[in-house]
Protein backbone atom coordinates (compact mmCIF):
# COMPACT_ATOMS: atom_id res chain seq x y z
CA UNK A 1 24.25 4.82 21.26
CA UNK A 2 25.02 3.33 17.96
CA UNK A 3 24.29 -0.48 16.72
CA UNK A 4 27.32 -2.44 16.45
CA UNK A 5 28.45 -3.53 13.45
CA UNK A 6 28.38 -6.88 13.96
CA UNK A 7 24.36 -7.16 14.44
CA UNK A 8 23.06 -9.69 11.60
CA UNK A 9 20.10 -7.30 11.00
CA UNK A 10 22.35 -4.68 10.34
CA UNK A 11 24.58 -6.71 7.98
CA UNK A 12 21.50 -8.04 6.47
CA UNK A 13 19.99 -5.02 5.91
CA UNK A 14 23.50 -3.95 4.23
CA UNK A 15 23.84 -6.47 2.04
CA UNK A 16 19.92 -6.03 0.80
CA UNK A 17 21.22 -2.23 -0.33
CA UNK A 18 24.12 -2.89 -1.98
CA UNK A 19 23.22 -6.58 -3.30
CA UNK A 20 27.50 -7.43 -3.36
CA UNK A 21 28.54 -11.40 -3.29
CA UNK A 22 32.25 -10.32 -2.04
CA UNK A 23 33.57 -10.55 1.06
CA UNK A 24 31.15 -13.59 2.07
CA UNK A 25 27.91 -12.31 0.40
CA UNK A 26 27.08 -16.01 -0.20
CA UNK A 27 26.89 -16.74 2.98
CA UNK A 28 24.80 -14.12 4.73
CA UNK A 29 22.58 -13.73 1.55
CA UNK A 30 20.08 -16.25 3.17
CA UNK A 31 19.84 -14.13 6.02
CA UNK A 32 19.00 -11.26 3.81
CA UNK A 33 16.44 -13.47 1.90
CA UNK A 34 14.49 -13.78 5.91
CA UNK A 35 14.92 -10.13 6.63
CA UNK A 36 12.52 -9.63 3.76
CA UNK A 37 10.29 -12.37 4.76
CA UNK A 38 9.69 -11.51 7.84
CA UNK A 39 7.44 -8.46 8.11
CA UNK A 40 3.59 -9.19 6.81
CA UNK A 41 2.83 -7.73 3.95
CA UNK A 42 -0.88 -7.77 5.70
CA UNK A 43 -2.07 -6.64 8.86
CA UNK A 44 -4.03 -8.91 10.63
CA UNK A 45 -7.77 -9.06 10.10
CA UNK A 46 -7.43 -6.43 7.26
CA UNK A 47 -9.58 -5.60 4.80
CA UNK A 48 -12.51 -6.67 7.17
CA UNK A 49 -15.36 -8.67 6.17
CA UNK A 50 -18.43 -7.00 4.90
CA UNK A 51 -20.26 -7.05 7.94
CA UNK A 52 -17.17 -5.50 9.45
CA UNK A 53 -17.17 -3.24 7.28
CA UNK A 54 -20.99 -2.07 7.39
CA UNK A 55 -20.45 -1.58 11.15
CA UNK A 56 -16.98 0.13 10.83
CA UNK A 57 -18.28 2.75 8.55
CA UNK A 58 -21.66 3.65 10.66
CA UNK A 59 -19.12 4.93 13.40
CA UNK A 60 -17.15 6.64 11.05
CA UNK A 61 -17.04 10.76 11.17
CA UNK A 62 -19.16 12.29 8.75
CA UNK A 63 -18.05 15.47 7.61
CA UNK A 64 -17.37 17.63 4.74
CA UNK A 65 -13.42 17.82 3.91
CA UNK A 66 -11.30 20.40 4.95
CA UNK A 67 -8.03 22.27 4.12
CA UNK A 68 -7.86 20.55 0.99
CA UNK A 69 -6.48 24.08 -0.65
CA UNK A 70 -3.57 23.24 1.40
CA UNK A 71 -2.41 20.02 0.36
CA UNK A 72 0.65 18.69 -1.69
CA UNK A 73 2.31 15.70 -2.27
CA UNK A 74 5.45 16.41 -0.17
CA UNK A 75 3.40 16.22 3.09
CA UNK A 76 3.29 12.72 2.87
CA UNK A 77 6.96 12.76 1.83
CA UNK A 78 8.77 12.60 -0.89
CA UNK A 79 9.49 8.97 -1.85
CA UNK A 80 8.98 5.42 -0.77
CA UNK A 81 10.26 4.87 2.74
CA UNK A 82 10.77 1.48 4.66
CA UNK A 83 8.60 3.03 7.29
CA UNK A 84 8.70 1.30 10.85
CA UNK A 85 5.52 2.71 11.33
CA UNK A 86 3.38 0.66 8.45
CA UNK A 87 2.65 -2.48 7.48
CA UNK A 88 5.39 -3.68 5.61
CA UNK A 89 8.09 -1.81 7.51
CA UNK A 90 11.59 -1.90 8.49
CA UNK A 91 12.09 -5.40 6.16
CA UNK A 92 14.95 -3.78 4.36
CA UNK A 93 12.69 -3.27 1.23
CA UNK A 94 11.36 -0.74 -0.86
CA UNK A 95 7.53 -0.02 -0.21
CA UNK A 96 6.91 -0.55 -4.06
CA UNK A 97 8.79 -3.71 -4.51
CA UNK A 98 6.98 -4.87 -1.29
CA UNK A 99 3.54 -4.08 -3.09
CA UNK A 100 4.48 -5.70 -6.40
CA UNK A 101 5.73 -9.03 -4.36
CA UNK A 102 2.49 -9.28 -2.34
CA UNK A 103 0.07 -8.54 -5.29
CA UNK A 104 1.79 -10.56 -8.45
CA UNK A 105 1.91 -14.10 -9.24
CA UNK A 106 4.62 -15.98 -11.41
CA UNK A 107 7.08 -13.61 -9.27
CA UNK A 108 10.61 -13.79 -9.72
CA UNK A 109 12.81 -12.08 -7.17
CA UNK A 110 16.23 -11.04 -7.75
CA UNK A 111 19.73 -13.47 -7.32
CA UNK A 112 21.43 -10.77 -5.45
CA UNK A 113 18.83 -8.58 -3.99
CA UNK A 114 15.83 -10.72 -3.11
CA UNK A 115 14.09 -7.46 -2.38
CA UNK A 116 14.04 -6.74 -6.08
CA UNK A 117 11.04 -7.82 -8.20
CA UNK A 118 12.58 -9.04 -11.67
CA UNK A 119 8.94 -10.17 -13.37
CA UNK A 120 5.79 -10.89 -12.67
CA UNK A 121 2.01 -10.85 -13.66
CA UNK A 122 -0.67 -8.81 -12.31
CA UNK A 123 -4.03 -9.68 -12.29
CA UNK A 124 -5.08 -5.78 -12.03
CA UNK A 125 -8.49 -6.01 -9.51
CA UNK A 126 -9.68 -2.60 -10.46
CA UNK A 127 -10.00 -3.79 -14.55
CA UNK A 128 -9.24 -7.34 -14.75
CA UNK A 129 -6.46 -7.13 -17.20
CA UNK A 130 -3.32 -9.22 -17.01
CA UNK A 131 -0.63 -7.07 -17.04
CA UNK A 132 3.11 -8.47 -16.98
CA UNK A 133 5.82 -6.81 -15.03
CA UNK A 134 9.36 -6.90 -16.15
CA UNK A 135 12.26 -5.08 -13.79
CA UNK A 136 14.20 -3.66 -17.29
CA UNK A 137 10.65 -2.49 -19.19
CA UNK A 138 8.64 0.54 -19.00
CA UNK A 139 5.50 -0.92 -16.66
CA UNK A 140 1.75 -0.45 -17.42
CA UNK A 141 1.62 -1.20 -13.50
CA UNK A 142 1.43 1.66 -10.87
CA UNK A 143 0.99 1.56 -7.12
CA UNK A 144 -2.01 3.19 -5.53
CA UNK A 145 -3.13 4.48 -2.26
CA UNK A 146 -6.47 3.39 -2.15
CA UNK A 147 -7.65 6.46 -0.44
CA UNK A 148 -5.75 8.66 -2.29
CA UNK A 149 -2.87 10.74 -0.04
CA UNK A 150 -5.29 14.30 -1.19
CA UNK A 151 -8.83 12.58 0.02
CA UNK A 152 -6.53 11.73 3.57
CA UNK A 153 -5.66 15.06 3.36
CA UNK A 154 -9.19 16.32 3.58
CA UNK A 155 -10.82 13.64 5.73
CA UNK A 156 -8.36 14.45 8.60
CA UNK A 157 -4.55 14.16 7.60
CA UNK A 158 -4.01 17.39 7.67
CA UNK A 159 -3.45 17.38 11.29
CA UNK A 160 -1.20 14.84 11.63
CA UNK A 161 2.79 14.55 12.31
CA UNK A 162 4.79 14.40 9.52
CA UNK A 163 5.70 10.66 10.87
CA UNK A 164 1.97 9.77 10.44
CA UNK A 165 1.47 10.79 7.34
CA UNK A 166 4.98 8.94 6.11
CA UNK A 167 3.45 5.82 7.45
CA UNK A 168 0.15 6.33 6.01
CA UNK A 169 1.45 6.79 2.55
CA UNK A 170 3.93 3.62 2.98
CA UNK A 171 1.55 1.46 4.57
CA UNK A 172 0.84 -2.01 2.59
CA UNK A 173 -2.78 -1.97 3.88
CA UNK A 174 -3.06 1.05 2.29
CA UNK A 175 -1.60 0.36 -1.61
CA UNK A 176 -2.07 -2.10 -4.23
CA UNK A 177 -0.73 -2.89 -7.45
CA UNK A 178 -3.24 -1.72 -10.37
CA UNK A 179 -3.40 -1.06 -13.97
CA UNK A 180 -1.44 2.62 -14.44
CA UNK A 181 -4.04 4.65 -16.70
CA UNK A 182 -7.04 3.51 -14.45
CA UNK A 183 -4.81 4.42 -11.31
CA UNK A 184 -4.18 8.10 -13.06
CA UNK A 185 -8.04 8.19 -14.32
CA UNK A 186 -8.34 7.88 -10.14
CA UNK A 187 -6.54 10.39 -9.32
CA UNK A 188 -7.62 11.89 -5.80
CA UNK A 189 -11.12 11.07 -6.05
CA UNK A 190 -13.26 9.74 -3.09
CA UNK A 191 -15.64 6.87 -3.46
CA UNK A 192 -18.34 9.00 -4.40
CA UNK A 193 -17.03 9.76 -7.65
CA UNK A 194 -14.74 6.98 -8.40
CA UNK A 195 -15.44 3.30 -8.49
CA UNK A 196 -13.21 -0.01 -10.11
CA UNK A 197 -14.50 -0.48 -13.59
CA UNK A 198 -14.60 -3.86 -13.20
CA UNK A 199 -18.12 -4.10 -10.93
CA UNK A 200 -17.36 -7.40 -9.43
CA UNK A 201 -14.47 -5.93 -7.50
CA UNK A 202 -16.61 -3.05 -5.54
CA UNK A 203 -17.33 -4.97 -2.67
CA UNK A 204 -13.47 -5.75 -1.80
CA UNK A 205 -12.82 -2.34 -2.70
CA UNK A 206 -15.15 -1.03 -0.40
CA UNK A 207 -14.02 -3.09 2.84
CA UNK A 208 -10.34 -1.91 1.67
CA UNK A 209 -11.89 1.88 2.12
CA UNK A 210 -13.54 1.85 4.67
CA UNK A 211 -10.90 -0.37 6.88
CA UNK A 212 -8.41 2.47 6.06
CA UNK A 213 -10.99 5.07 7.10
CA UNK A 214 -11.19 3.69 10.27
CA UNK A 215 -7.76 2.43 10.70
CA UNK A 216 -6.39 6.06 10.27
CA UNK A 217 -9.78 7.58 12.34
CA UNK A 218 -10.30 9.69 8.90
CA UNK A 219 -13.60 11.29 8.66
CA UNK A 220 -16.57 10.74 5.41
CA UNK A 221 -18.28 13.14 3.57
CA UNK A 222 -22.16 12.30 3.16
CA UNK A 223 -21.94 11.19 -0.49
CA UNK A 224 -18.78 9.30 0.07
CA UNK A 225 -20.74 7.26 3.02
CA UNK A 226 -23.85 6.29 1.03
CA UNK A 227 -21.39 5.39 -2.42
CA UNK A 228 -19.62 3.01 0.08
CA UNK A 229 -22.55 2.09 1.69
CA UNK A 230 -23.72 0.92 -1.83
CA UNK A 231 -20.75 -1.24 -3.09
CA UNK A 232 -20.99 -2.93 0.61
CA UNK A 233 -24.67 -3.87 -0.38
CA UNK A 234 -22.70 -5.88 -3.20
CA UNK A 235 -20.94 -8.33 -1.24
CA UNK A 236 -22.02 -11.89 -0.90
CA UNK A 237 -24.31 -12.95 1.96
């Protein structure tokens, strides 16, 4: 049975594709404006603490990775998705622009869209560079999934549903905004071969990886436990 076409969620979420002002745009833009507003951007309690995180990771599964020959991009679909599934989902939004409007400051949204991110400044956690954003220029900004989509793959992705792995990939718990070359210098690596350059940042980045480990129930390989186990030993008392 279909949704009438009357629901405000449904008009709202019309108006937040097409961004038009005719026909009474005006008025239900401020609806639009909540739509977006009202899905966290966070899940609750995430990343744990450190000690959280010490005690999530000692009941991880520790394993070596599997099936990784098997693994492409496309498994974890092929573009953004407003996932209902993931943190973040079903506001009307694009998963990026929902990323870029948690994680920069000085944000300006768009007039008619207020999904759209027109500018910005990131403070990139993984280098510590301030890099600005601008909707019409090339970005030095990129969006990435912590644990990478190919480590999920390996630590225990590969048997999920295609719905799981959609969520996974669009889930705000699981991104941030970072600086693009360090993000592609990243690539798929696990925690035991790739840190944040920027050392004081290894402790949050740690509680982010290991609260998505356990989050998803993905497995650790040996190294990958006792590099995490290392940046935890970082954090503050």
């Amino acid at each position: 049975m279909g949704v009438r076409a009357s629901s405000p969620a449904v008009a709202a979420a019309l108006l937040l594709i097409s961004g038009c002002h005719h026909g009474g745009a005006e008025a239900a833009r401020p609806s639009a404006a909540r739509l977006v507003q009202q899905v966290p951007l966070t899940g609750p309690g995430f990343p744990p603490d450190a000690a959280a995180a010490k005690d999530l990771l000692a009941r991880l599964t520790v394993g070596w990775g599997k099936n990784w020959q098997t693994y492409k991009r496309e498994n974890f679909g092929r573009y953004w998705s407003d996932d209902t599934d993931a943190v973040g989902g079903r506001n009307g939004c694009d998963t990026r622009d929902d990323v870029l409007r948690r994680d920069l400051s000085e944000l300006r949204e768009g007039d008619r869209n207020p999904c759209v991110v027109v500018s910005g400044v990131l403070h990139d956690p993984y280098t510590g560079k301030t890099l600005p954003y601008s909707y019409r220029k090339a970005s030095q900004i990129e969006t990435d999934h912590v644990v990478a989509l190919g480590a999920a793959w390996r630590g225990g992705a590969y048997a999920w549903t295609p719905q799981r792995r959609l969520a996974y990939a669009n889930d705000l718990d699981v991104l941030l905004a970072v600086d693009k070359q360090t993000n592609q210098d990243k690539g798929s690596r696990t925690a035991d071969r790739w840190q944040p350059p920027r050392a004081e940042y290894r402790c949050e980045y740690a509680r982010r990886y290991v609260g998505i480990k356990a989050k998803y129930g993905l497995s650790v390989t040996p190294p990958e436990k006792t590099a995490l186990t290392g940046m935890l030993a970082t954090c503050p008392a």
